[in-house]
Every structure is written in structure tokens, then in C-alpha cells.
N, C-alpha and C. Protein backbone atom coordinates (compact mmCIF):
# COMPACT_ATOMS: atom_id res chain seq x y z
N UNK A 1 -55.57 -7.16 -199.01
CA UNK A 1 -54.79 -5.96 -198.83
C UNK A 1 -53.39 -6.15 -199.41
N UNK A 2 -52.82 -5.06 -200.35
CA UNK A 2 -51.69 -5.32 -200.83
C UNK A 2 -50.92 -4.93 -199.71
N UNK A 3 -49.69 -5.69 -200.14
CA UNK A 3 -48.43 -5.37 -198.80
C UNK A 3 -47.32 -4.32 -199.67
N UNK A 4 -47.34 -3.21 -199.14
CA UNK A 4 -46.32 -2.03 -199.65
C UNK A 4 -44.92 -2.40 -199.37
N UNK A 5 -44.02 -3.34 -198.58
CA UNK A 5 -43.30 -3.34 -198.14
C UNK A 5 -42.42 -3.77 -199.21
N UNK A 6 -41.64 -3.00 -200.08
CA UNK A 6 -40.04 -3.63 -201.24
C UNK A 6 -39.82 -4.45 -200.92
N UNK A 7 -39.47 -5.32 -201.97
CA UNK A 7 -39.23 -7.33 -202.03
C UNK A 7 -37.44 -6.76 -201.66
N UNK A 8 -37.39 -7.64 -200.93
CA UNK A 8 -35.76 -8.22 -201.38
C UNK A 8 -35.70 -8.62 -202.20
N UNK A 9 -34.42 -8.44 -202.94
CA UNK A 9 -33.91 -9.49 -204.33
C UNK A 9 -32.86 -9.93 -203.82
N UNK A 10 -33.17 -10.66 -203.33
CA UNK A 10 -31.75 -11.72 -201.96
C UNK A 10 -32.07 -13.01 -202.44
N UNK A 11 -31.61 -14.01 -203.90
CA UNK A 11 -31.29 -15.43 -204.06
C UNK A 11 -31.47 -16.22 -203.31
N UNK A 12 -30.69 -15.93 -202.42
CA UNK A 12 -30.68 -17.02 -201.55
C UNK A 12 -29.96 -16.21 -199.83
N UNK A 13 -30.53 -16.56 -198.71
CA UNK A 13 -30.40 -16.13 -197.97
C UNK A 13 -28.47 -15.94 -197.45
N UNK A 14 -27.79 -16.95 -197.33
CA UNK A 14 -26.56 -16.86 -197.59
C UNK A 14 -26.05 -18.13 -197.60
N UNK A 15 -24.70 -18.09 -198.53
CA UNK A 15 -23.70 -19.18 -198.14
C UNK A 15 -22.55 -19.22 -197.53
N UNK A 16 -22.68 -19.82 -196.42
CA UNK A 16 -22.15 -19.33 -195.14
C UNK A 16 -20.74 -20.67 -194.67
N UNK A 17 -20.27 -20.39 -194.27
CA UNK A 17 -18.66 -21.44 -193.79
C UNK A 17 -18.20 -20.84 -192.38
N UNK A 18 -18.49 -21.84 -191.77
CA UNK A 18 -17.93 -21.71 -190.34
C UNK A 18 -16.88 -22.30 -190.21
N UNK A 19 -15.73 -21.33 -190.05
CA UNK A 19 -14.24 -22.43 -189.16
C UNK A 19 -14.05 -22.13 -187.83
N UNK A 20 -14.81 -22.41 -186.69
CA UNK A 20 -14.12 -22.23 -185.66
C UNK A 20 -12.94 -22.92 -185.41
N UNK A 21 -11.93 -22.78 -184.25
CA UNK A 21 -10.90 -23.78 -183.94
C UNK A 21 -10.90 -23.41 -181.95
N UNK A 22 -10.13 -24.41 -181.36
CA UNK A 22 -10.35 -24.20 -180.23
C UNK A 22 -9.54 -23.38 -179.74
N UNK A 23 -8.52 -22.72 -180.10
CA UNK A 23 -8.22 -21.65 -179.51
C UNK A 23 -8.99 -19.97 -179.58
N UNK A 24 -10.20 -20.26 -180.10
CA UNK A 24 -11.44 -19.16 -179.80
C UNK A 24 -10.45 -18.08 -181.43
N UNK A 25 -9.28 -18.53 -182.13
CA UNK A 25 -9.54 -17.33 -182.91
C UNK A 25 -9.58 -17.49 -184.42
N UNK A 26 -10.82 -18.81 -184.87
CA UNK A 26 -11.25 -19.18 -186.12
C UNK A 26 -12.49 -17.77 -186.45
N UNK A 27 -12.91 -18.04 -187.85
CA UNK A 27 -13.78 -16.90 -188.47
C UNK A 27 -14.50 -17.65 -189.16
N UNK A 28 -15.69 -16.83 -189.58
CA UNK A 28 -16.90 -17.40 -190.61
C UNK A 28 -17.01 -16.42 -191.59
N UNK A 29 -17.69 -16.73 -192.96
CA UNK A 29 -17.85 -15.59 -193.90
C UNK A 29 -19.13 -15.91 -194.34
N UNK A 30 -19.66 -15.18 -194.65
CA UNK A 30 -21.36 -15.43 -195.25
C UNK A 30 -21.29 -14.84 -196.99
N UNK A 31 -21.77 -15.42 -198.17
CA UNK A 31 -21.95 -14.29 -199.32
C UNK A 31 -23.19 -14.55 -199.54
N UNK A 32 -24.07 -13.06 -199.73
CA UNK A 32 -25.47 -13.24 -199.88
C UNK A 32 -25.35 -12.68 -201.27
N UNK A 33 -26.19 -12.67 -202.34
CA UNK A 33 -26.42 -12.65 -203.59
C UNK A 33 -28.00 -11.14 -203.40
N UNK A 34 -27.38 -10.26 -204.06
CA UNK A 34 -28.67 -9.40 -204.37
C UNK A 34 -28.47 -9.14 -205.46
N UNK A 35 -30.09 -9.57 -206.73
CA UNK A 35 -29.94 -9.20 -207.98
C UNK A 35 -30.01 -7.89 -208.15
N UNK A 36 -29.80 -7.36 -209.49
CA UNK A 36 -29.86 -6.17 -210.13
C UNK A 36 -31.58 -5.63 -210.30
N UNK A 37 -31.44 -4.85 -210.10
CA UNK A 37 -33.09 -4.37 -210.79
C UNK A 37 -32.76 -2.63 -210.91
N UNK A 38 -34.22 -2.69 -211.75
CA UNK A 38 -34.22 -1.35 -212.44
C UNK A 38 -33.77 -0.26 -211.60
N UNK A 39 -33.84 -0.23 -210.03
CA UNK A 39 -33.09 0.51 -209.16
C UNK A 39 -31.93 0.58 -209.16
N UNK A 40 -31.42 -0.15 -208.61
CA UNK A 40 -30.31 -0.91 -208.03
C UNK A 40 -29.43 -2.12 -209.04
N UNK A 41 -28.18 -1.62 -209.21
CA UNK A 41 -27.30 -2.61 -209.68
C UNK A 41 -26.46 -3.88 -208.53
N UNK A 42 -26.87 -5.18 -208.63
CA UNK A 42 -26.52 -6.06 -208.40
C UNK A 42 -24.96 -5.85 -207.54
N UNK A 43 -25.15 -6.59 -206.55
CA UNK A 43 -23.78 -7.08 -205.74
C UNK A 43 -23.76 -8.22 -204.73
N UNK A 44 -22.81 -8.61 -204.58
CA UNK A 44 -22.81 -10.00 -203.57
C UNK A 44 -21.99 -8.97 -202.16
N UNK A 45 -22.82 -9.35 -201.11
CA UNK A 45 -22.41 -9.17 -199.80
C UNK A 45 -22.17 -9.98 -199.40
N UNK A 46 -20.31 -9.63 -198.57
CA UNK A 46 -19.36 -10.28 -197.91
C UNK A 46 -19.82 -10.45 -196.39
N UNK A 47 -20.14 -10.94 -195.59
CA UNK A 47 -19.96 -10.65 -194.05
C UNK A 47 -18.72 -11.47 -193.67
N UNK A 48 -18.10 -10.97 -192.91
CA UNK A 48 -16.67 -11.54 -192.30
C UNK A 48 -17.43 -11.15 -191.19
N UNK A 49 -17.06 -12.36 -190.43
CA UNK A 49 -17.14 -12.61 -188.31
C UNK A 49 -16.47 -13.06 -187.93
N UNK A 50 -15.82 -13.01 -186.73
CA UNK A 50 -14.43 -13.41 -185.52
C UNK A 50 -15.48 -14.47 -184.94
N UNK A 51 -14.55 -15.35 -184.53
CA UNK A 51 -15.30 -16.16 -183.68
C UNK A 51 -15.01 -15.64 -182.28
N UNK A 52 -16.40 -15.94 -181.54
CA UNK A 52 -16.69 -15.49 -180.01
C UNK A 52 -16.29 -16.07 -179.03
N UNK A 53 -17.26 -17.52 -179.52
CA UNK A 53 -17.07 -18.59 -178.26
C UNK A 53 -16.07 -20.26 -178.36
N UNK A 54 -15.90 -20.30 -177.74
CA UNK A 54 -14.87 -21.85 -178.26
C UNK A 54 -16.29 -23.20 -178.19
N UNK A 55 -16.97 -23.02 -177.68
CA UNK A 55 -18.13 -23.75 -177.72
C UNK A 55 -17.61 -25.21 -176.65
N UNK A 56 -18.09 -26.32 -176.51
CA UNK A 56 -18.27 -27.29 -175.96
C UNK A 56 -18.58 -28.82 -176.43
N UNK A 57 -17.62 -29.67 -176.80
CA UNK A 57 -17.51 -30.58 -177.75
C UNK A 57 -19.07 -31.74 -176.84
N UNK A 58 -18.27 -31.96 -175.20
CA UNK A 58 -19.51 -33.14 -174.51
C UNK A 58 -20.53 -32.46 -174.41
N UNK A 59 -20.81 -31.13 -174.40
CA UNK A 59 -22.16 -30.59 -173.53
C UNK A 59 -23.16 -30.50 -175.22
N UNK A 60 -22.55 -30.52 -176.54
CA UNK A 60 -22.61 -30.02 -177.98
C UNK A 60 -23.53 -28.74 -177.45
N UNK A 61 -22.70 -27.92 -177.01
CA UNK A 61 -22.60 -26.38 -177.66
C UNK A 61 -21.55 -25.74 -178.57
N UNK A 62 -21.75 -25.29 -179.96
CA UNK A 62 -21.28 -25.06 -180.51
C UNK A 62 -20.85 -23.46 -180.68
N UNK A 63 -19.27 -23.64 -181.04
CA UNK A 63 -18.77 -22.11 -180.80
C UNK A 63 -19.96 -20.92 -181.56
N UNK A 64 -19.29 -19.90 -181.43
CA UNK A 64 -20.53 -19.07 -182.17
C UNK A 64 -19.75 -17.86 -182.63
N UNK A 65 -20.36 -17.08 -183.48
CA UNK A 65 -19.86 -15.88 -184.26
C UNK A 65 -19.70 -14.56 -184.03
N UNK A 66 -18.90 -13.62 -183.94
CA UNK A 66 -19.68 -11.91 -183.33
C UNK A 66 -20.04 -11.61 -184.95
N UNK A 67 -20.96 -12.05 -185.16
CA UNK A 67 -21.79 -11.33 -185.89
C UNK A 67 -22.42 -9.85 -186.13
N UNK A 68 -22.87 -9.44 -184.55
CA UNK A 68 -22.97 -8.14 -184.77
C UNK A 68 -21.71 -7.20 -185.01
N UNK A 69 -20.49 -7.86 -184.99
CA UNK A 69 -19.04 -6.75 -184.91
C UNK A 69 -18.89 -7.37 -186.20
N UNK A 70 -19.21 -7.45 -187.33
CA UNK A 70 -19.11 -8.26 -188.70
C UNK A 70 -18.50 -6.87 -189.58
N UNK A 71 -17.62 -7.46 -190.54
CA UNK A 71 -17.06 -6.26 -191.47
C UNK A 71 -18.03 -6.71 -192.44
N UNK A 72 -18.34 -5.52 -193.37
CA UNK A 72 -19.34 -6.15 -194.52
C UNK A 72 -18.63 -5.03 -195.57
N UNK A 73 -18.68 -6.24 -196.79
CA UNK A 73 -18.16 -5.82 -197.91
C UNK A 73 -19.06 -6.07 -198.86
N UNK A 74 -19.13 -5.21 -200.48
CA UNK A 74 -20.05 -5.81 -201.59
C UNK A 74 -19.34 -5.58 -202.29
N UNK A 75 -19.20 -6.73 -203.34
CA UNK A 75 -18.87 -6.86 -204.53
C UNK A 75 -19.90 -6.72 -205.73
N UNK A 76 -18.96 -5.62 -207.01
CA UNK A 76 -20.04 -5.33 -207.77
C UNK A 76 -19.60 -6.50 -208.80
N UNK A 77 -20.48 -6.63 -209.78
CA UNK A 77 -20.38 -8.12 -210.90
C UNK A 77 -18.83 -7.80 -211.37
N UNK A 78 -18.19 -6.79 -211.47
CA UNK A 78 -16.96 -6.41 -212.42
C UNK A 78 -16.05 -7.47 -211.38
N UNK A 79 -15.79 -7.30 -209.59
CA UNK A 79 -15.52 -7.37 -209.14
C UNK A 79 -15.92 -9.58 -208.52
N UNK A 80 -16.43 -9.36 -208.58
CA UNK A 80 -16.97 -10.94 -208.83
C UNK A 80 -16.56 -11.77 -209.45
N UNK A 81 -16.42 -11.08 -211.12
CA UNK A 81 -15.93 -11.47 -212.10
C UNK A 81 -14.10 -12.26 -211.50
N UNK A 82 -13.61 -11.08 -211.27
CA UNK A 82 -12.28 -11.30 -210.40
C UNK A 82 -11.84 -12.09 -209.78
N UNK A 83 -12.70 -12.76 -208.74
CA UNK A 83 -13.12 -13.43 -207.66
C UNK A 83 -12.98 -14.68 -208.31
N UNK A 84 -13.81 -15.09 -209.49
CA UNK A 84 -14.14 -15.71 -210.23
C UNK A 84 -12.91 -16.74 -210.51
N UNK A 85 -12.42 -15.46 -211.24
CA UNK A 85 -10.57 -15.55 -211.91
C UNK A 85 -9.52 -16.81 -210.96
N UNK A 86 -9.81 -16.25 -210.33
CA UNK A 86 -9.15 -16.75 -209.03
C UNK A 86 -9.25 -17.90 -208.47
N UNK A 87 -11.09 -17.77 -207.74
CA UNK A 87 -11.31 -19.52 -207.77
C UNK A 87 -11.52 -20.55 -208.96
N UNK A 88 -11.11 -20.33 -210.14
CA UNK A 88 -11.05 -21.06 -210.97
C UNK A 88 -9.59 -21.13 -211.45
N UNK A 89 -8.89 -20.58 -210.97
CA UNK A 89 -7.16 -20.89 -210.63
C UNK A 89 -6.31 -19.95 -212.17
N UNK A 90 -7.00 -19.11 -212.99
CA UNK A 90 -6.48 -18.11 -213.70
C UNK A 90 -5.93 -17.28 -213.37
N UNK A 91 -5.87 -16.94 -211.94
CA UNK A 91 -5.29 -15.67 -211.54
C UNK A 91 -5.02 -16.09 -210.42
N UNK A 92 -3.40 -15.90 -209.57
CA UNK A 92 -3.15 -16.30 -208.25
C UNK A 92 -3.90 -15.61 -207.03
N UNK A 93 -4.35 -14.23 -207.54
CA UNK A 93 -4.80 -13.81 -206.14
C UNK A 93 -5.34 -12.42 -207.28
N UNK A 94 -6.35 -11.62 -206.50
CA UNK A 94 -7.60 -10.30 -207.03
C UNK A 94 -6.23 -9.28 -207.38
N UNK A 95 -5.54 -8.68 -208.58
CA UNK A 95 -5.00 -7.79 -208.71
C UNK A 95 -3.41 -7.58 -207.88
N UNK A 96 -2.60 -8.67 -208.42
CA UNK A 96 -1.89 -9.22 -207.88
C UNK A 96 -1.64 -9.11 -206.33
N UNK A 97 -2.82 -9.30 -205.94
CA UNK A 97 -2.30 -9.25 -204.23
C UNK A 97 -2.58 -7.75 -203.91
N UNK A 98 -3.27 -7.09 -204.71
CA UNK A 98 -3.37 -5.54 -203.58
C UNK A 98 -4.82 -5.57 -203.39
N UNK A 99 -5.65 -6.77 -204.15
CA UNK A 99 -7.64 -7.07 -203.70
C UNK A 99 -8.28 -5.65 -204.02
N UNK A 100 -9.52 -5.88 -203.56
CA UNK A 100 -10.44 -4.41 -204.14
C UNK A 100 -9.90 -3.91 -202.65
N UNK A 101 -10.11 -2.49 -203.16
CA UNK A 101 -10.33 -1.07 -202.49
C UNK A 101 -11.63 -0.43 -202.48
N UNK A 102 -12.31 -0.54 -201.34
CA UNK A 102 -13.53 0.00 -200.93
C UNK A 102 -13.76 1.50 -200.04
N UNK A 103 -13.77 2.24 -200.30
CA UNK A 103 -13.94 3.68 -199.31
C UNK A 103 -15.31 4.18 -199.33
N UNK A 104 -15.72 4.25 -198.14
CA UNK A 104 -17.00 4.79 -197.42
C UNK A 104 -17.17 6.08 -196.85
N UNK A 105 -17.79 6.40 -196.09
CA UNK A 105 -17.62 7.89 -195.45
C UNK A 105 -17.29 7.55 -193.92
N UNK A 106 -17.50 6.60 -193.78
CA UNK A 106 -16.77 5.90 -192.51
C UNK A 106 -15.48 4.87 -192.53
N UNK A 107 -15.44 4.18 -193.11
CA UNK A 107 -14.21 3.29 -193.02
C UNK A 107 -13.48 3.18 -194.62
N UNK A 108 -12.36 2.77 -194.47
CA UNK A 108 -11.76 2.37 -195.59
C UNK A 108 -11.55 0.74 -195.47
N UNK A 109 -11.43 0.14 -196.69
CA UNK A 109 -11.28 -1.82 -196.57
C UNK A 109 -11.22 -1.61 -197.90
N UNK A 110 -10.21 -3.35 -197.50
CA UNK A 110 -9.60 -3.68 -198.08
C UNK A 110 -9.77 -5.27 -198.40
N UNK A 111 -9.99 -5.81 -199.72
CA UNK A 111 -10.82 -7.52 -199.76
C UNK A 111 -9.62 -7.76 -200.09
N UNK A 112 -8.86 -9.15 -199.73
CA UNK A 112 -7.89 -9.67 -200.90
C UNK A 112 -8.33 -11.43 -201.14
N UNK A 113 -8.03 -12.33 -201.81
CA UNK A 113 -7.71 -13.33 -202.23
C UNK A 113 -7.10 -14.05 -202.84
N UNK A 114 -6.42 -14.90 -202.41
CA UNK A 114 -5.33 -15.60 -202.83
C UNK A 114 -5.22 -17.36 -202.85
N UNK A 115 -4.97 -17.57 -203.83
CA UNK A 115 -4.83 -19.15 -204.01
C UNK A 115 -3.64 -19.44 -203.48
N UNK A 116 -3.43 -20.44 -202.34
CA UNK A 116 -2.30 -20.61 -201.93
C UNK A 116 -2.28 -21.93 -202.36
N UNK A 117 -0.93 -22.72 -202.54
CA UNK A 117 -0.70 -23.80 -203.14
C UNK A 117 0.68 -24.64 -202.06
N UNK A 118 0.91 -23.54 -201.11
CA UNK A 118 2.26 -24.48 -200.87
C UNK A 118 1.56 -25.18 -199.30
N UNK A 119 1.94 -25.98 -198.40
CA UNK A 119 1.73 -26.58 -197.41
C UNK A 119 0.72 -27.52 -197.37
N UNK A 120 -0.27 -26.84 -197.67
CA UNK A 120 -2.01 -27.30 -197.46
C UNK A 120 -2.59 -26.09 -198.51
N UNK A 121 -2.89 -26.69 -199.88
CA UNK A 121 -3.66 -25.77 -200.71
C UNK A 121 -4.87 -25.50 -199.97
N UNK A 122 -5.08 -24.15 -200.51
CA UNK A 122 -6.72 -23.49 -199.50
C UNK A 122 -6.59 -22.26 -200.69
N UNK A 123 -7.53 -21.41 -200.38
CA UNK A 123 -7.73 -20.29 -200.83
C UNK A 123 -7.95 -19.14 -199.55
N UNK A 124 -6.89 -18.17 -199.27
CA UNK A 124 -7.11 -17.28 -198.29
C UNK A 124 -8.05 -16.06 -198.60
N UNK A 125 -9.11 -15.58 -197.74
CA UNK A 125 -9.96 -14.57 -197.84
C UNK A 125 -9.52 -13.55 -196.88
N UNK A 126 -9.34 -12.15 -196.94
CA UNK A 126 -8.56 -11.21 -195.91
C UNK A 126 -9.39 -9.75 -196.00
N UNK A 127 -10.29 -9.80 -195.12
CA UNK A 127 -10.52 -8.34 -195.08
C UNK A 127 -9.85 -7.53 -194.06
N UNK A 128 -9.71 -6.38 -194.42
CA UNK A 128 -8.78 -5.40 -193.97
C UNK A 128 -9.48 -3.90 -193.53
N UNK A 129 -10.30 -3.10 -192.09
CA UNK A 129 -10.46 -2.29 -192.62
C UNK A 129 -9.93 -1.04 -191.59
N UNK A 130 -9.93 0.20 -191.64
CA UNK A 130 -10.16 0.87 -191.19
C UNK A 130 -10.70 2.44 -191.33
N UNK A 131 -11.34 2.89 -190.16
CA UNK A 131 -12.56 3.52 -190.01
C UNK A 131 -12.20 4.91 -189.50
N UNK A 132 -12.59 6.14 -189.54
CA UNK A 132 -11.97 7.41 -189.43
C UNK A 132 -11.76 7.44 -188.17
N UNK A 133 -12.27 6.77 -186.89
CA UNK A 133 -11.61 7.31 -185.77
C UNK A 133 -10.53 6.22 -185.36
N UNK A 134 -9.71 5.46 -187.10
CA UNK A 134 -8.54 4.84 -186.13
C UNK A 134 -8.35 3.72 -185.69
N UNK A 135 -9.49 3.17 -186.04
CA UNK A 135 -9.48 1.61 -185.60
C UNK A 135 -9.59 0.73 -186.68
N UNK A 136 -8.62 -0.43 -186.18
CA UNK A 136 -8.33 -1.09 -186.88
C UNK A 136 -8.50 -2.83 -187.36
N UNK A 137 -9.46 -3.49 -188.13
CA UNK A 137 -10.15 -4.47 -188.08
C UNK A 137 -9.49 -5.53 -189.21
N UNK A 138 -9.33 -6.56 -188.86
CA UNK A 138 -8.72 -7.46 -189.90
C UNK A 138 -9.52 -8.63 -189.45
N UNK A 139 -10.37 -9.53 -190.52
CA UNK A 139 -10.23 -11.05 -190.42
C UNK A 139 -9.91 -11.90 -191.63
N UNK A 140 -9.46 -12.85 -191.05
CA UNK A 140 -8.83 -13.67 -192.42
C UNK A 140 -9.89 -15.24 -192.17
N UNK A 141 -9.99 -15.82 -193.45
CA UNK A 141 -10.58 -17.23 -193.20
C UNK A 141 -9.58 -17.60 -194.63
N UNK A 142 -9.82 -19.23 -194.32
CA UNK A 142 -8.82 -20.01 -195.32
C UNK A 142 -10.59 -21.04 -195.65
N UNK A 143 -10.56 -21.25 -197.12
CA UNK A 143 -11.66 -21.93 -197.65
C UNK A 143 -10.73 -22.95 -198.28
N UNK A 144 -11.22 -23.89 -198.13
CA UNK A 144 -10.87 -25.33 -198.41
C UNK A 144 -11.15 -25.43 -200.13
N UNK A 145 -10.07 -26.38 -201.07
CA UNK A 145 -10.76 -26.58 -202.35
C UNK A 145 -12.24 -26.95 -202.89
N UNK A 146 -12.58 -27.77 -201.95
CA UNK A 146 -14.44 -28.18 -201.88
C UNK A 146 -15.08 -26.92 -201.53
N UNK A 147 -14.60 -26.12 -200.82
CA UNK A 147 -15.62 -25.15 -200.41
C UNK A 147 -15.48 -23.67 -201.52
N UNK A 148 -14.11 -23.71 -201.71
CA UNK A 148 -13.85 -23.07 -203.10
C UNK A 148 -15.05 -22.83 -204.21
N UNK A 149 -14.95 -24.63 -204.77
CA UNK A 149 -15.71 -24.78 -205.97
C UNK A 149 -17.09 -24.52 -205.84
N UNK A 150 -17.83 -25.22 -204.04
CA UNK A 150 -18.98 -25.00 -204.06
C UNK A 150 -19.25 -23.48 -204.21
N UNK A 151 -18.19 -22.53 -203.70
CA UNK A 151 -18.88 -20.82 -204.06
C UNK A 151 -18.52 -20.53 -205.65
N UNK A 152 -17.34 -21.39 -206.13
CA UNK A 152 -17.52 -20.76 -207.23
C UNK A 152 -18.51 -21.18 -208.45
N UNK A 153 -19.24 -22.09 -207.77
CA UNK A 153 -20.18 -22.78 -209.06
C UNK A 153 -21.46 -21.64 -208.65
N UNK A 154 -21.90 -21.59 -207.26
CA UNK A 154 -22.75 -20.40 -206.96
C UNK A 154 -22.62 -18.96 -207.34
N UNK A 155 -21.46 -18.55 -207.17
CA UNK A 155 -21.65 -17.40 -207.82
C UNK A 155 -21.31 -17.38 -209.51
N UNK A 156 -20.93 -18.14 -210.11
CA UNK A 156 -21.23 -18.30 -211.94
C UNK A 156 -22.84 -18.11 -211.99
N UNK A 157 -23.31 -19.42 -211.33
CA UNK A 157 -24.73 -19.57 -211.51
C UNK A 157 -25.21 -17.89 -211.21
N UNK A 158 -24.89 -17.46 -210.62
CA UNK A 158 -26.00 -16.06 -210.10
C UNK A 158 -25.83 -14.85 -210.86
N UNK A 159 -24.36 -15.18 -211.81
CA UNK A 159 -23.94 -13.51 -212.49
C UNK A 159 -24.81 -12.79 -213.22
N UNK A 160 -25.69 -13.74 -213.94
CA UNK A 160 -26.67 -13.40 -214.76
C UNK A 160 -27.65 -12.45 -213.91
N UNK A 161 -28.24 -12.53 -212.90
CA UNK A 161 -28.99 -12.26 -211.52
C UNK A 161 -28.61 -10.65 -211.84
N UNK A 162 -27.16 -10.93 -211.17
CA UNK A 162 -26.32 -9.85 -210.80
C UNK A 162 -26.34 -9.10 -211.53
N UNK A 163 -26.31 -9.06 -212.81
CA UNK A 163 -25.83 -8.03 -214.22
C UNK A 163 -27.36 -7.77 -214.14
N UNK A 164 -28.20 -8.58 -214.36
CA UNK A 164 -29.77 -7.90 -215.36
C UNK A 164 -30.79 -8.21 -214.50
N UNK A 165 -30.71 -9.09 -213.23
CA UNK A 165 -31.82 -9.29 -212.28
C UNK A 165 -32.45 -10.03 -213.05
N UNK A 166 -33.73 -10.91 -212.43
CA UNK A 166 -34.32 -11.63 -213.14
C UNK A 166 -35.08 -11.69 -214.36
């Protein structure tokens, strides 16, 4: 029996970075990869999550994510490209610091990124959004230079994906 059910074109399930810290207000970001196909043009989905729980170092329970309260963003390849710019140190931050602009029929957001260089180099990630009745959502995560390169060698590898699907 054939199965009717549409394939995902999801690469890879996600690449995901957890920073909790113990004062309960570290964040995680997930980017999942969906290719292009004859439908649908290609984008990488952002999930940004707050951390929930502070977790338990002797008992090893580990903090955990609100995942379901997650901002989700997609980047189209133009926009990637950008991203790109950035973690490969050509560009200090997505459009000097004002990031993409996303508007929905529900919320407005806002992505930014920025290579920071002074204290402790990192790369800051900042979503920004808000939603017509008023509320107002921000999380920020800081990605380490190792964790940098590992997304930016992943998403080079996938652009091809992204633009023409397999």
C-alpha cells in the first residue's frame, strides 16, 4: 500500500545549542534546514526557547526549554546568505544592526546578528517580536566561535538544498 502522506524535505532534523545558566534565564536555538522543491521555496527555521527549569547538577536533571512558547523564524536563502556574511566575519552584524524584518498576520519580528569582538568574542543571536494584541517577546542567545563555525559550515553545505532542493 502506498503511503499518501507528503515527505518532509527536513535535512536534518535540527541543529540545536543549549545554554542554560543557573539563574533559570539562559536560551536554546534550534535551525532546521527545509529544501526547496517544485512547491515550495527553501528556508531554514529558527526556533528560539527561554529556558524553564534550572535543572539539578547531583540528582543530573537537566534544565529544560519552553519550547512550546518558542518564537519561530524562517530564513529565505537571500537571507541566509547574510547570515553567512556575518559568521564568516565580512559583515559585523545582518544590515548594519537593524537584522531581517518579518511581518505576519499575527506578529511582527525582528532577527538580528552580530559579531561581537570586545570582552569575550561570541556571536549574539536576538529575536525580537511582537504580536497584534501587544505582547511583547524577546530572546537573545550568545554562540560561541566553535559553535559559530559548526553552523556556518552547515548551512554553506545546505544552500544548494535550499535554492534547487535535491
Amino acid at each position: 500500500m502506498e503511503d499518501k502522506k507528503p515527505k518532509k524535505n527536513v535535512i536534518r532534523p535540527a541543529f540545536t545549542l543549549y545554554h542554560p545558566n543557573p539563574r533559570g534565564t539562559g536560551s536554546a536555538i534550534a535551525f532546521r534546514v527545509v529544501e526547496a522543491t517544485p512547491q515550495q521555496a527553501g528556508f531554514v527555521q529558527i526556533e528560539f526557547a527561554r529556558q524553564q527549569t534550572i535543572g539539578d547538577v547531583e540528582r543530573r536533571v537537566f534544565p529544560t526549554f519552553d519550547w512550546k512558547g518558542r518564537i519561530i523564524a524562517r530564513l529565505n536563502p537571500m537571507e541566509v546568505g547574510e547570515m553567512l556574511r556575518v559568521l564568516r566575519g565580512m559583515e559585523e552584524s545582518i544590515r548594519n544592526g537593524n537584522g531581517f524584518q518579518h511581518r505576519t498576520d499575527a506578529c511582527t519580528s525582528k532577527i538580528t546578528i552580530a559579531h561581537i569582538v570586545e570582552s569575550s568574542p561570541c556571536y549574539q543571536m536576538k529575536v525580537f517580536q511582537e504580536t497584534i494584541a501587544g505582547e511583547d517577546r524577546e530572546i537573545t542567545i550568545y554562540i560561541t566561535p566553535a559553535e559559530a563555525f559548526t553552523l556556518e559550515a552547515g548551512l554553506s553545505a545546505s544552500m544548494g538544498r535550499l535554492c534547487f532542493g535535491h
